[in-house]
Every structure is written in structure tokens, then in C-alpha cells.
N, C-alpha and C. Protein backbone atom coordinates (compact mmCIF):
# COMPACT_ATOMS: atom_id res chain seq x y z
N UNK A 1 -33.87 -13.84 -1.06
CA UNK A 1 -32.48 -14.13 -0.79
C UNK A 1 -31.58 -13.00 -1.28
N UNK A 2 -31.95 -12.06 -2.23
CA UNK A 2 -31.12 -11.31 -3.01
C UNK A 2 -31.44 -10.12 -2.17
N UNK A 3 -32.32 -9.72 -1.56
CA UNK A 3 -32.13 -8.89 -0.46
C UNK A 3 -31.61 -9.52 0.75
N UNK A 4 -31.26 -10.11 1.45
CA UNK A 4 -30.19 -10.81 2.10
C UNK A 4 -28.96 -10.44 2.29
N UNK A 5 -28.54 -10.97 0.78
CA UNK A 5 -27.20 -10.85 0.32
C UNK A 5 -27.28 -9.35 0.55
N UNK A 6 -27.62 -8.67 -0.06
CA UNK A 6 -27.60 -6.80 0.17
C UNK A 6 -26.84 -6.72 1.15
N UNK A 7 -27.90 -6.80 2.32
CA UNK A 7 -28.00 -6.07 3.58
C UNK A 7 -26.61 -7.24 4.40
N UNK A 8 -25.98 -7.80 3.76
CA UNK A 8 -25.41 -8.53 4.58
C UNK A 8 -23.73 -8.25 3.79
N UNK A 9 -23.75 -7.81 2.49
CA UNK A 9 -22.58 -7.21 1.72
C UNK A 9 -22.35 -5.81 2.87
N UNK A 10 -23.15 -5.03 2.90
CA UNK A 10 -23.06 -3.91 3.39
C UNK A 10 -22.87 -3.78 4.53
N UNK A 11 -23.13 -4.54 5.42
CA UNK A 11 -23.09 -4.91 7.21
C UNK A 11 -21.81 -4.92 7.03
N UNK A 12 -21.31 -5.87 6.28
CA UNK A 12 -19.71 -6.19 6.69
C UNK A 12 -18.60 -4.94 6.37
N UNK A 13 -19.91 -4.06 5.08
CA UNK A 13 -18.73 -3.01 5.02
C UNK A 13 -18.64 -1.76 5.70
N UNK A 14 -20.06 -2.00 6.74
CA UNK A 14 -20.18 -0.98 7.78
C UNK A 14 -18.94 -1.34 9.02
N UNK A 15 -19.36 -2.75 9.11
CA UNK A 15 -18.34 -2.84 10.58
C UNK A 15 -17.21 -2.93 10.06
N UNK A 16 -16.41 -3.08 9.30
CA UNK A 16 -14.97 -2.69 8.72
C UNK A 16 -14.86 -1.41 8.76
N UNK A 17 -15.73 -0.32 7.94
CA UNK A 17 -15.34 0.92 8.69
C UNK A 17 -15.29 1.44 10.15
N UNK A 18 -16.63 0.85 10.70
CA UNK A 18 -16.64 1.51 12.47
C UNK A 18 -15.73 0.54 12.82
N UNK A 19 -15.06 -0.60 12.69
CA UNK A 19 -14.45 -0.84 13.52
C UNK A 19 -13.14 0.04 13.15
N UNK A 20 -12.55 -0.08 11.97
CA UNK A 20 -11.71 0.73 11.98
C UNK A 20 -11.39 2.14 12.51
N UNK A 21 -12.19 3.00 12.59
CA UNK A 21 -12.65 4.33 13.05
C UNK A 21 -12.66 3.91 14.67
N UNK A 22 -13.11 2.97 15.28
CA UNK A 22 -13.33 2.57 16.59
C UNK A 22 -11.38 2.44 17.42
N UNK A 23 -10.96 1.41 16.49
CA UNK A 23 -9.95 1.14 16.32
C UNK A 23 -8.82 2.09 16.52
N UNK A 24 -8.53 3.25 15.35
CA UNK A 24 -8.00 4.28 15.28
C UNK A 24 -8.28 5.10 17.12
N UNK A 25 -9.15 5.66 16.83
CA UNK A 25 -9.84 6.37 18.18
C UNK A 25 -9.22 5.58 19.24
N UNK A 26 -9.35 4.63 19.80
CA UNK A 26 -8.98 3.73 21.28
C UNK A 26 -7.22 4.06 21.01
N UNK A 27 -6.79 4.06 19.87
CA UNK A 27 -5.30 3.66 19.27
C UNK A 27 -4.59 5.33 19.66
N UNK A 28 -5.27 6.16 19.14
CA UNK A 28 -5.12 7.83 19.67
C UNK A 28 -5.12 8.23 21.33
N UNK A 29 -6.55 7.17 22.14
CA UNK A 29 -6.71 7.67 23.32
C UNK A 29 -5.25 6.87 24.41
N UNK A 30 -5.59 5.50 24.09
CA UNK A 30 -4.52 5.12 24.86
C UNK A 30 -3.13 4.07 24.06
N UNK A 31 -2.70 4.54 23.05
CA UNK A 31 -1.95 4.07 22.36
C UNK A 31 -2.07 3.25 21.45
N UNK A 32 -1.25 3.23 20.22
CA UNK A 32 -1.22 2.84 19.50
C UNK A 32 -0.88 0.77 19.40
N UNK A 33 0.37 0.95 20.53
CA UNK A 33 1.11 -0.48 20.36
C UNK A 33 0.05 -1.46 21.14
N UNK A 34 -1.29 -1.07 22.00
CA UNK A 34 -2.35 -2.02 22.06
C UNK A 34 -3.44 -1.97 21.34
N UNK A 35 -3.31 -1.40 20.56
CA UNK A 35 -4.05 -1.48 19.37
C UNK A 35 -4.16 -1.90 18.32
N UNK A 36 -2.68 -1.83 17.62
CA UNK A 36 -2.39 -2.25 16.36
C UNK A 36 -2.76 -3.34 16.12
N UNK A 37 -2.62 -4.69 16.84
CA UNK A 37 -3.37 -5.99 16.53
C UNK A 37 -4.71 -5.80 16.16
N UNK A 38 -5.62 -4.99 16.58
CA UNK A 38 -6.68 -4.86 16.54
C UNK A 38 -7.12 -5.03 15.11
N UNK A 39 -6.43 -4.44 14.22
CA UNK A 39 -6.58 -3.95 12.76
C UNK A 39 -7.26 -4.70 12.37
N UNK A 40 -6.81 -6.27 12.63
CA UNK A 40 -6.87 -7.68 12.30
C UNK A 40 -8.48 -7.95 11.68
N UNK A 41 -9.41 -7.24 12.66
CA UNK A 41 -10.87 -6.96 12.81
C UNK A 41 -11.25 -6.62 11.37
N UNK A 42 -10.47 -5.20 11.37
CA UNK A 42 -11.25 -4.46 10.20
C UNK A 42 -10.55 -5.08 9.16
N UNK A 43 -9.38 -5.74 8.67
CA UNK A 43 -9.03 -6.65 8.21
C UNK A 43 -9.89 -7.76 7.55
N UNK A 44 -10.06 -8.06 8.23
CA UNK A 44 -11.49 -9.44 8.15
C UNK A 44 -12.76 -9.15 7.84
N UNK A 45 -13.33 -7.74 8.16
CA UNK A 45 -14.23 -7.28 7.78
C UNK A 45 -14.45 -6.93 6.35
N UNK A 46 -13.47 -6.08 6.16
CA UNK A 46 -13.40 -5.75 4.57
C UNK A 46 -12.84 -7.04 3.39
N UNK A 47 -12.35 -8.27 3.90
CA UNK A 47 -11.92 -9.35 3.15
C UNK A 47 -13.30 -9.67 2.78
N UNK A 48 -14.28 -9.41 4.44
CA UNK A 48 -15.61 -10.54 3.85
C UNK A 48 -16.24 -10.08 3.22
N UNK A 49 -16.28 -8.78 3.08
CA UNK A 49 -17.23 -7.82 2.30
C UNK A 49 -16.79 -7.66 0.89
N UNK A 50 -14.94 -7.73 0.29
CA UNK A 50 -15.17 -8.11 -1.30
C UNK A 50 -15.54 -9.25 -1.30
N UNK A 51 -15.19 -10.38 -0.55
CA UNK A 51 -15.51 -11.74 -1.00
C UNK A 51 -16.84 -12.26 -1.13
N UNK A 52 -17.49 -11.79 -0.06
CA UNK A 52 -19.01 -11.34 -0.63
C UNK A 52 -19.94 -10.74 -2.39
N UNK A 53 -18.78 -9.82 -2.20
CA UNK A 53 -19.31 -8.93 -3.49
C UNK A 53 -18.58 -9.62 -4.63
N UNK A 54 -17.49 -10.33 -4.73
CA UNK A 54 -17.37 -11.66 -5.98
C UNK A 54 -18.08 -12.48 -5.96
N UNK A 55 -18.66 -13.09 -4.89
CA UNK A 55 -19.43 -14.47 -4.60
C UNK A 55 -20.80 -13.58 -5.26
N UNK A 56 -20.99 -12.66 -5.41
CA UNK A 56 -22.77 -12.10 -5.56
C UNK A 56 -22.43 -11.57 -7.19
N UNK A 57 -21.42 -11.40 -7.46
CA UNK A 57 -21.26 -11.06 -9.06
C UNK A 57 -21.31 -12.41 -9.79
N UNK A 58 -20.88 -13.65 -9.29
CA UNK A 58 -20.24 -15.16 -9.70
C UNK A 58 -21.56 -15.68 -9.63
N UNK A 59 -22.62 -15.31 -8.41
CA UNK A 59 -23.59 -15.61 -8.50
C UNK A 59 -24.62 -15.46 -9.18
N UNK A 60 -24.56 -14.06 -9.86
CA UNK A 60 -25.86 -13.12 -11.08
C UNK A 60 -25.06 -13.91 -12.30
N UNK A 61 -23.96 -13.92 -12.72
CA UNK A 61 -23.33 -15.00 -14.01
C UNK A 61 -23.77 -16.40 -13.87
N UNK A 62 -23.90 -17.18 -12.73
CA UNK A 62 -24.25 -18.24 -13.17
C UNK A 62 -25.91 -18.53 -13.06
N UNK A 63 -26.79 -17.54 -12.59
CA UNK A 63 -28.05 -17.63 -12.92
C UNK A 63 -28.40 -17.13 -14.43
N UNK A 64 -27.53 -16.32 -14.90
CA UNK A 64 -27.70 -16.23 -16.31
C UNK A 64 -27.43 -17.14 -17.16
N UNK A 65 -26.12 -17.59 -16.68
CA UNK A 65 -25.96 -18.85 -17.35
C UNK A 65 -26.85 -20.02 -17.38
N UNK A 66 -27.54 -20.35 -16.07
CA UNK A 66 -28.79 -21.54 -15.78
C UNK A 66 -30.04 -21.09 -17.09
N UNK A 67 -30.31 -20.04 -16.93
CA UNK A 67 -31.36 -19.10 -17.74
C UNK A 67 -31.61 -19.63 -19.41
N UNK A 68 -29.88 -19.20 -19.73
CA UNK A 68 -29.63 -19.50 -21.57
C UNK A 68 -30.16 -20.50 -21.31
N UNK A 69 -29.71 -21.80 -20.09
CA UNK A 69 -29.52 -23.22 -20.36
C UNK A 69 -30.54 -23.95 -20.46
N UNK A 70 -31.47 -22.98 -19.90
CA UNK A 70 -33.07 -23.30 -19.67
C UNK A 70 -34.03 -23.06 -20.92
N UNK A 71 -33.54 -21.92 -21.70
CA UNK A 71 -33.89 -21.15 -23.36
C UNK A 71 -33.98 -22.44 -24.17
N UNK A 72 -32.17 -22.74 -24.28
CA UNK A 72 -31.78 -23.74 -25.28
C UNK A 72 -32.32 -24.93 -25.25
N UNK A 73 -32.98 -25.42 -23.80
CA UNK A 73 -33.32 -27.01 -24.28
C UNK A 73 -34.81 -26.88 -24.54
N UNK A 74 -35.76 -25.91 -24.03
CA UNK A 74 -36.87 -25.73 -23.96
C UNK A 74 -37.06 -25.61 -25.96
């Protein structure tokens, strides 16, 4: 599962960049003002990708925490 999470933190922070870069580019070739909504994408991309990477830090703390909890009663 913890390779999972990896490859799936990083996906999101690939397509937040290409889309952005994708984004930009179409925004240069044929304007900007049908584009700009677009952002919205890479927007969402990079939200899911920190929120990811708190949810996977929140997640290594509370397996440590299960761990002690497992020490102490044993």
C-alpha cells in the first residue's frame, strides 16, 4: 500500500505540472481568455497532491502511534 500511495502522490504532481505547461502553451497558441478557466485543472491537481502528502505524513504518525500502543500493553 505504501508504494501506492508513492506513485499516486507523484501522479498528481506530474499532471498538475503537464497540465499546467499544457495549459500555458494552448493559452500562448490561441489565447489566453479561453484558457484561463482551464487553470482550475492544475488547481485541483496540486490541492490533491499536498493533500495527499498530509494524509501520508498523518498517516506514518498514527502507525507510530498504533506501534507505542502495541509496546505498552504487550
Amino acid at each position: 500500500m505504501e508504494i501506492y500511495n508513492k506513485i499516486m502522490l507523484y501522479f498528481w504532481l506530474a499532471a498538475g505540472i503537464l497540465s499546467f505547461i499544457g495549459i500555458t502553451i494552448m493559452g500562448f497558441i490561441e489565447g489566453f481568455e479561453l484558457w484561463v478557466f482551464y487553470y482550475i485543472v492544475s488547481i485541483i491537481c496540486f490541492f490533491m497532491f499536498l493533500t495527499r502528502k498530509w494524509m501520508l505524513k498523518r498517516m506514518e504518525k498514527h502507525m507510530q502511534f498504533l506501534e507505542e500502543q502495541k509496546k505498552n500493553n504487550a
